[in-house]
Protein backbone atom coordinates (compact mmCIF):
# COMPACT_ATOMS: atom_id res chain seq x y z
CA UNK A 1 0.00 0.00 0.00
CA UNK A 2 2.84 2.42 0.89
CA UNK A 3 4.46 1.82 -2.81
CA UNK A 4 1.15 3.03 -4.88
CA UNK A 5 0.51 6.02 -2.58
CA UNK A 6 3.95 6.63 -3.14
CA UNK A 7 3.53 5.80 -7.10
CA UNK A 8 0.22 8.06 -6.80
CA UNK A 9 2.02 10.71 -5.33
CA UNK A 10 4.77 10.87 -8.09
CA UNK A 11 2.50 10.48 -10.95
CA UNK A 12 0.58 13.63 -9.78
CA UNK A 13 4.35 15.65 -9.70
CA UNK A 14 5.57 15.07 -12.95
CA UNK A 15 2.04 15.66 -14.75
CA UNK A 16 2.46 19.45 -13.61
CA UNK A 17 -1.36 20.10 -14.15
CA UNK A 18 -0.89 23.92 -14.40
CA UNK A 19 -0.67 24.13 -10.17
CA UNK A 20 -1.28 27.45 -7.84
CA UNK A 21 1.48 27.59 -6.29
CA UNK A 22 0.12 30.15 -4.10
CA UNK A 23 -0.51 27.60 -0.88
CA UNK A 24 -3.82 28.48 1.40
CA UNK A 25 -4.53 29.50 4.90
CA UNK A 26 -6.87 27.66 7.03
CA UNK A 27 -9.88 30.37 5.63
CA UNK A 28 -10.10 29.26 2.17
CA UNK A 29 -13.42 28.83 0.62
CA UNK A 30 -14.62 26.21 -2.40
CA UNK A 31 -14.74 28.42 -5.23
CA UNK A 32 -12.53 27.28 -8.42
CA UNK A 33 -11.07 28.98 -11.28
CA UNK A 34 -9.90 26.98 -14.36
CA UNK A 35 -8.69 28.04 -17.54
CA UNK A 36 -6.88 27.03 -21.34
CA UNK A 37 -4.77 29.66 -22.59
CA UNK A 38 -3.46 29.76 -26.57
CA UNK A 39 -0.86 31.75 -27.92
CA UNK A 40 -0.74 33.56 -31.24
CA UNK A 41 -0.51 30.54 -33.08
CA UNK A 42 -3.71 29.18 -31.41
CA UNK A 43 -1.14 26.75 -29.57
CA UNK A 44 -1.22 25.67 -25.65
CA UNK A 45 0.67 28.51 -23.84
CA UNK A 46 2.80 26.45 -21.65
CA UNK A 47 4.67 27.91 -18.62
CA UNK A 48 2.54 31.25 -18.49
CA UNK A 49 2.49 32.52 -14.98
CA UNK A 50 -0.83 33.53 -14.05
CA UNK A 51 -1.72 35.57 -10.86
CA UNK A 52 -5.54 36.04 -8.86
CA UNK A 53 -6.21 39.12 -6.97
CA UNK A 54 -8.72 41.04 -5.48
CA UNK A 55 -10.90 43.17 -7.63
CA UNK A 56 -9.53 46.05 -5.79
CA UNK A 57 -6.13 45.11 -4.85
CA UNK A 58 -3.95 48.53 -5.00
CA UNK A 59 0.17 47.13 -5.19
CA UNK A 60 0.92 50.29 -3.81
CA UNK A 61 -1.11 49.88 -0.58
CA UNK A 62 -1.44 45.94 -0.36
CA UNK A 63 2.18 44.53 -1.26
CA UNK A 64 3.08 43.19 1.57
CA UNK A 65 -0.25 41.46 2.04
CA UNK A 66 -1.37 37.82 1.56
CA UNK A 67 -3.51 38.41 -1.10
CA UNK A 68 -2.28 36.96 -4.30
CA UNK A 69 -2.57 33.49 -5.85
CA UNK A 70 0.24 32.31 -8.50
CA UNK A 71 -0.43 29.77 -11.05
CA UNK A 72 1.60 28.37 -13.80
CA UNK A 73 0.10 26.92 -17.42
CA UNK A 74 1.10 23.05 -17.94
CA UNK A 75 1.67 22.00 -20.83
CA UNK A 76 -1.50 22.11 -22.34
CA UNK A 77 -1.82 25.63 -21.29
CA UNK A 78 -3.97 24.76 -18.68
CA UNK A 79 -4.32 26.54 -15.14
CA UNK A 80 -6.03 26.21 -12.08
CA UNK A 81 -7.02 28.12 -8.50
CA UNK A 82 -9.11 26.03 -6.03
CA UNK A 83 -10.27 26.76 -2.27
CA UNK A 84 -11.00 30.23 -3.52
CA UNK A 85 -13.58 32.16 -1.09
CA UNK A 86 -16.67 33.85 -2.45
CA UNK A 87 -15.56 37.42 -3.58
CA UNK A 88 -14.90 39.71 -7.15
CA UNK A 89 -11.16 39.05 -8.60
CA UNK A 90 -9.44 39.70 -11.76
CA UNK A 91 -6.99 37.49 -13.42
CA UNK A 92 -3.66 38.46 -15.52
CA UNK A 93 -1.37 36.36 -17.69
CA UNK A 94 1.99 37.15 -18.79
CA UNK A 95 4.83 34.81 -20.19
CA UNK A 96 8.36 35.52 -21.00
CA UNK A 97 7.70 37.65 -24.04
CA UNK A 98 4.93 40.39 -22.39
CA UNK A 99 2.15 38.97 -24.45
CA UNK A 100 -0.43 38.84 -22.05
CA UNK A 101 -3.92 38.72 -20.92
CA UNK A 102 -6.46 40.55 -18.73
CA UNK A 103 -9.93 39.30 -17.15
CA UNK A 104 -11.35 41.74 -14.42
CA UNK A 105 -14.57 41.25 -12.82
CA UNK A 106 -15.14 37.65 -12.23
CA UNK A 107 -17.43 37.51 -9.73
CA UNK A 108 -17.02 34.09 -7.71
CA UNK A 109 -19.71 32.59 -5.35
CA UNK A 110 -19.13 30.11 -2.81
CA UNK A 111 -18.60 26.67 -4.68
CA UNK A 112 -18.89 27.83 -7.59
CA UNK A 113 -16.59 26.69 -10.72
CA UNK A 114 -15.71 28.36 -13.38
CA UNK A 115 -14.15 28.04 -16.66
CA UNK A 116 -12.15 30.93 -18.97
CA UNK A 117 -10.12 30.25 -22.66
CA UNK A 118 -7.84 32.98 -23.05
CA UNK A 119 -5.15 34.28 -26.20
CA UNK A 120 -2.09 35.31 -25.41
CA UNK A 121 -1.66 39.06 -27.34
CA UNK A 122 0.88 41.61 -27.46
CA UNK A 123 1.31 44.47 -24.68
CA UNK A 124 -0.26 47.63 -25.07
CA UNK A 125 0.53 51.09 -23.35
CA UNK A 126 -1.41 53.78 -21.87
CA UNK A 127 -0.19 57.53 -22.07
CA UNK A 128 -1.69 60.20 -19.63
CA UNK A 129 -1.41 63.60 -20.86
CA UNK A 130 -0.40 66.17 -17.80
CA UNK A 131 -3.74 67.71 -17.72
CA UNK A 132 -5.39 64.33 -16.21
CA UNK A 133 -2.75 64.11 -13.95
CA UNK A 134 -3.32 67.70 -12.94
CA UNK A 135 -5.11 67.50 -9.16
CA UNK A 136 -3.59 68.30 -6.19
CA UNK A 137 -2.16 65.51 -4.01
CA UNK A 138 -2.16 62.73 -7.17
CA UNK A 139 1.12 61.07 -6.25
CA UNK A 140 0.32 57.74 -8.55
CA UNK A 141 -1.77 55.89 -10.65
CA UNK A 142 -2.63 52.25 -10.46
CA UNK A 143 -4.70 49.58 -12.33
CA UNK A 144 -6.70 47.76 -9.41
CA UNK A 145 -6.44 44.27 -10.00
CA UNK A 146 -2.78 44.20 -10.77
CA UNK A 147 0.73 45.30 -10.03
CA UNK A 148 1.12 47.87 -12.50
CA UNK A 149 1.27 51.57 -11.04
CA UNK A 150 3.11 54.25 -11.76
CA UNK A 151 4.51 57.58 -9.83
CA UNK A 152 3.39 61.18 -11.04
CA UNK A 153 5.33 63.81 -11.91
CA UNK A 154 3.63 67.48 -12.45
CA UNK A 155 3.54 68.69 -16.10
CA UNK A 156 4.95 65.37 -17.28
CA UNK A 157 3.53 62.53 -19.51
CA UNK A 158 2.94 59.29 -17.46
CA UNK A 159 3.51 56.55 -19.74
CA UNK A 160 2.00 52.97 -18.48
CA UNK A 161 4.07 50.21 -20.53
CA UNK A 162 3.44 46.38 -21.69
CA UNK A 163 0.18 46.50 -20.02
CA UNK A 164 -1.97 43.90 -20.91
CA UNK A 165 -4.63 44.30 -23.27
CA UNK A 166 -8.29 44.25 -22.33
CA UNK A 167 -10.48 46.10 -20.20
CA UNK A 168 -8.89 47.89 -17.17
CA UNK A 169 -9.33 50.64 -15.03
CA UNK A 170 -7.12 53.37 -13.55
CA UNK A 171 -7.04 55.16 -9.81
CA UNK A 172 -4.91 57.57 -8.37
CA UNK A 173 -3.51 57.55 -4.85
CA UNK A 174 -1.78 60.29 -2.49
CA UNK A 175 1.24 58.30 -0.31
CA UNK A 176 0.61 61.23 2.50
CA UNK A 177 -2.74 61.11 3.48
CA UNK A 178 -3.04 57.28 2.20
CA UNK A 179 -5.97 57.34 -0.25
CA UNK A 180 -7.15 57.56 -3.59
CA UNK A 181 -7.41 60.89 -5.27
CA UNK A 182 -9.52 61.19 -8.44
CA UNK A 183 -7.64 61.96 -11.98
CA UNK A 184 -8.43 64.63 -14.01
CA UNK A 185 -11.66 63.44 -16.02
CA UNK A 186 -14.22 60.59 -15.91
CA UNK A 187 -12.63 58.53 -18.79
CA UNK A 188 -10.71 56.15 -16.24
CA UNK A 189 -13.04 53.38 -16.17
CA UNK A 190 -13.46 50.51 -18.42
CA UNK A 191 -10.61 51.31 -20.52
CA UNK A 192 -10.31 49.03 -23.58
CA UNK A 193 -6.50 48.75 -24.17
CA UNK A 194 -6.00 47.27 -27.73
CA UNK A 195 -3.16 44.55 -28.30
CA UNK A 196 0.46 46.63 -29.69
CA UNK A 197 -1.29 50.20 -29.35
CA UNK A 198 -0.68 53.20 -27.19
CA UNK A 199 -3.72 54.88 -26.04
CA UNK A 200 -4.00 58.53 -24.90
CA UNK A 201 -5.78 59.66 -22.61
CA UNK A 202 -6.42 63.10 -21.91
CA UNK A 203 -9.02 65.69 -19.69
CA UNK A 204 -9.05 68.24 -22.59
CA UNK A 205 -9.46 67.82 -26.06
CA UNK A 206 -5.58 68.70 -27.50
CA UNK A 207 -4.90 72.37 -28.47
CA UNK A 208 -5.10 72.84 -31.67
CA UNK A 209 -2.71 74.59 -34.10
CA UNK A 210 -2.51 76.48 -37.67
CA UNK A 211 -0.17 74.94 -39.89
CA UNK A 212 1.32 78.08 -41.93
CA UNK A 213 3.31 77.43 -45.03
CA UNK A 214 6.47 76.74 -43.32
CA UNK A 215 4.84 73.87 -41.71
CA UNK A 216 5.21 75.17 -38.22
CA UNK A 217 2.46 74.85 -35.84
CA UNK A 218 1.03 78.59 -34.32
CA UNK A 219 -1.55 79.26 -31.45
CA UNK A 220 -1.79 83.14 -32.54
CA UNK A 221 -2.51 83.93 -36.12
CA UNK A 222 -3.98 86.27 -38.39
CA UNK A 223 -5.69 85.54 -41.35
CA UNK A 224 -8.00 87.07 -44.25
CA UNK A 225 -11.18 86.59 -45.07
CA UNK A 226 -11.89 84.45 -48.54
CA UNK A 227 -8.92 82.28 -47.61
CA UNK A 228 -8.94 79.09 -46.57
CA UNK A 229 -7.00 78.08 -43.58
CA UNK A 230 -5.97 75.13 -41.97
CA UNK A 231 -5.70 74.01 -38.39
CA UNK A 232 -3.87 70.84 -37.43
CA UNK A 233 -6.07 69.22 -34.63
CA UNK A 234 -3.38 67.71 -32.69
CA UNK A 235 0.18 69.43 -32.49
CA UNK A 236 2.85 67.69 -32.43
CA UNK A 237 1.79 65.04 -34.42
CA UNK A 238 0.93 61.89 -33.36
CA UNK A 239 0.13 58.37 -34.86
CA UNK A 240 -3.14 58.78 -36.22
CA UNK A 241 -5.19 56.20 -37.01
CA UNK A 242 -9.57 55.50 -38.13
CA UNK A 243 -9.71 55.31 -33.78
CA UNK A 244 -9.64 58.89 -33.25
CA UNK A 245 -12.03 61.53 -34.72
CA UNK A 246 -12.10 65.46 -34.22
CA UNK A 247 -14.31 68.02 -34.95
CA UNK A 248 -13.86 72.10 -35.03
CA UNK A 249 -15.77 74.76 -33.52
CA UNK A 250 -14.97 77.98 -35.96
CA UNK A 251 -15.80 80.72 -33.71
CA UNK A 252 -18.38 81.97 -35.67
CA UNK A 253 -21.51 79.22 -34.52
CA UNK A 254 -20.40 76.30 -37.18
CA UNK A 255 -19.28 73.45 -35.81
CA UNK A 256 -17.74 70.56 -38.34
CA UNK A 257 -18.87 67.39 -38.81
CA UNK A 258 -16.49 64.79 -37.10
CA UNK A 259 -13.54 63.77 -39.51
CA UNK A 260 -10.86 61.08 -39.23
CA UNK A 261 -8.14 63.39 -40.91
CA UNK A 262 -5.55 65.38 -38.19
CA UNK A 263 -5.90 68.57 -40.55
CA UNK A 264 -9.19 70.27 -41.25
CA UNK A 265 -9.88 73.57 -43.25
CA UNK A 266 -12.01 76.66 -43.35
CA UNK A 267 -12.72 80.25 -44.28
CA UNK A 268 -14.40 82.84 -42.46
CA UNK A 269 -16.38 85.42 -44.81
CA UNK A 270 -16.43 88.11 -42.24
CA UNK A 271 -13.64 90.52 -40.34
CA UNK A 272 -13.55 89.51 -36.62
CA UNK A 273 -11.37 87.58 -33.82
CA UNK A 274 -12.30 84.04 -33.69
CA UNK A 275 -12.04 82.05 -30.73
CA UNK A 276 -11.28 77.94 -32.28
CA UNK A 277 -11.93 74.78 -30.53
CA UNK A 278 -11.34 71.49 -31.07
CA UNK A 279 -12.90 68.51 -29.57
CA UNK A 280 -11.25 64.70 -29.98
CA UNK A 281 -13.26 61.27 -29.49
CA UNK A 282 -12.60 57.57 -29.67
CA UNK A 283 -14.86 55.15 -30.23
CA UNK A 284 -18.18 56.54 -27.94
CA UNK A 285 -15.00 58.27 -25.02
CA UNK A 286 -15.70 62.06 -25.64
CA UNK A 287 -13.03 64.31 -24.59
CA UNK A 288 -13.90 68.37 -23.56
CA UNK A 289 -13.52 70.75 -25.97
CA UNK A 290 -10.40 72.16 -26.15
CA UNK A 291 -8.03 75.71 -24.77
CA UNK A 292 -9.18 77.90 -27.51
CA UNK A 293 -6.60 79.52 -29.66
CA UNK A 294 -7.16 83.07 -30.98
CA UNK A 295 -7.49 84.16 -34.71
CA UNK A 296 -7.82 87.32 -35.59
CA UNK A 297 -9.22 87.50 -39.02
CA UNK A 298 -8.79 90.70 -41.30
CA UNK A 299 -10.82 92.04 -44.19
CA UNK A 300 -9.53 89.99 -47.48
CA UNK A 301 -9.89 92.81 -49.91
């Protein structure tokens, strides 16, 4: 009897079936969490490591704490987390190249089992413009969910790199007083990150710019009437892709249909000084209009 417990025993080792290697206290619940992963090739994902948190989990605040569970994918890219207790968690996958996966919101009852299939994809990146970052006592953002934060710096770009893509959401947090602090906006929920893009996020629509014949970008200009001018929507360029559309407000009460193109055109018919706005969205995220830039337009004749 003692050599097939032992034979049991070793049989169970060396089939590796994608184990948490997390361990358990004495409070564990019944819940279960299984899942396949594939890569890019719609292959088993072997040796993906694969960690559970809380819903909520901030890194920042909750390091030190007991509360994450480690898996690893077998062979078959298959993974498992038993004795969880009842609760809301989210689920990240990452192997040794950053391509990665996200699943937040997986509500768990007591007992319950359940069952995900997830694809491996390239890492995405998230780039907050300075004027969501801009409210007093923001020290850092985080992703709940995750260990990905990052510290704030006033007037400076926060970029958020090889994040995984999916559907996330982003906090801030003030180290002094030890809470969170909102950002800038109400865009910071249910983020869609899409696999090898960068997305920006911004408060205000960007500034926009004329683009004079030497190709230089100006926030003061003067211009005639009859002429058509041209504004560049975003300044300095960016990548642009069919994600982001813009529209103008002219000053003078019209207001553009939205366009796809970073460059738009118009001509005023009357003498005046023109206050232009821009206003940027992706997909159904709106930004706010715009700073207005100032053109003063002269009589053309």
């Amino acid at each position: 009897m003692l050599k097939l417990n032992l034979l049991v025993a070793l049989v169970l080792v060396l089939c590796g079936c994608g184990v948490d290697h997390s361990g358990g206290s004495s409070d564990q619940g019944n819940a279960r969490i299984a899942g396949v992963i594939q890569d890019n090739f719609q292959k088993p994902a072997e040796d993906v490591i694969i960690t559970l948190l809380p819903n909520d989990y901030n890194h920042i605040t909750d390091s030190t704490s007991n509360l994450e569970r480690v898996a690893v994918s077998n062979w078959s890219g298959e993974f498992y987390f038993d004795s969880l207790k009842a609760g809301v968690y989210t689920l990240v996958g990452k192997d040794a190249f950053d391509k990665s996966f996200i699943q937040r919101n997986i509500v768990v009852q007591k007992d319950g089992f359940y069952t995900f299939d997830f694809d491996l994809k390239l890492p995405a990146t998230i780039s907050l413009h300075p004027d969501t970052l801009d409210n007093p006592g923001l020290d850092a953002v985080y992703i709940p969910g995750t260990r990905i934060w990052g510290c704030v710096t006033p007037n400076v770009e926060l970029n958020l790199n090889r994040l995984p893509a999916g559907i996330i959401s982003l906090r801030g947090y003030n180290f002094d007083e030890g809470k969170e602090v909102a950002l800038n906006g109400d865009k910071f929920n249910n983020i869609e990150l899409i696999a090898a893009r960068k997305l920006y996020l911004q408060h205000l629509s960007p500034t926009p710019a004329f683009i004079d014949s030497d190709g230089i970008g100006h926030t003061l200009y003067k211009g005639k009437t009859g002429v058509v001018h041209t504004i560049s929507t975003v300044y300095p360029p960016r990548n642009f892709n069919h994600e982001y559309q813009y529209r103008v407000s002219w000053g003078d009460g019209t207001i553009s249909e939205w366009f796809s193109s970073p460059l738009s055109s118009y001509t005023w018919t009357e003498p005046g000084v023109y206050m232009v706005q821009t206003q940027e969205r992706r997909a159904n995220t709106y930004l706010a209009w715009s700073q207005p830039i100032m053109i003063e337009i002269s009589n053309g004749e």
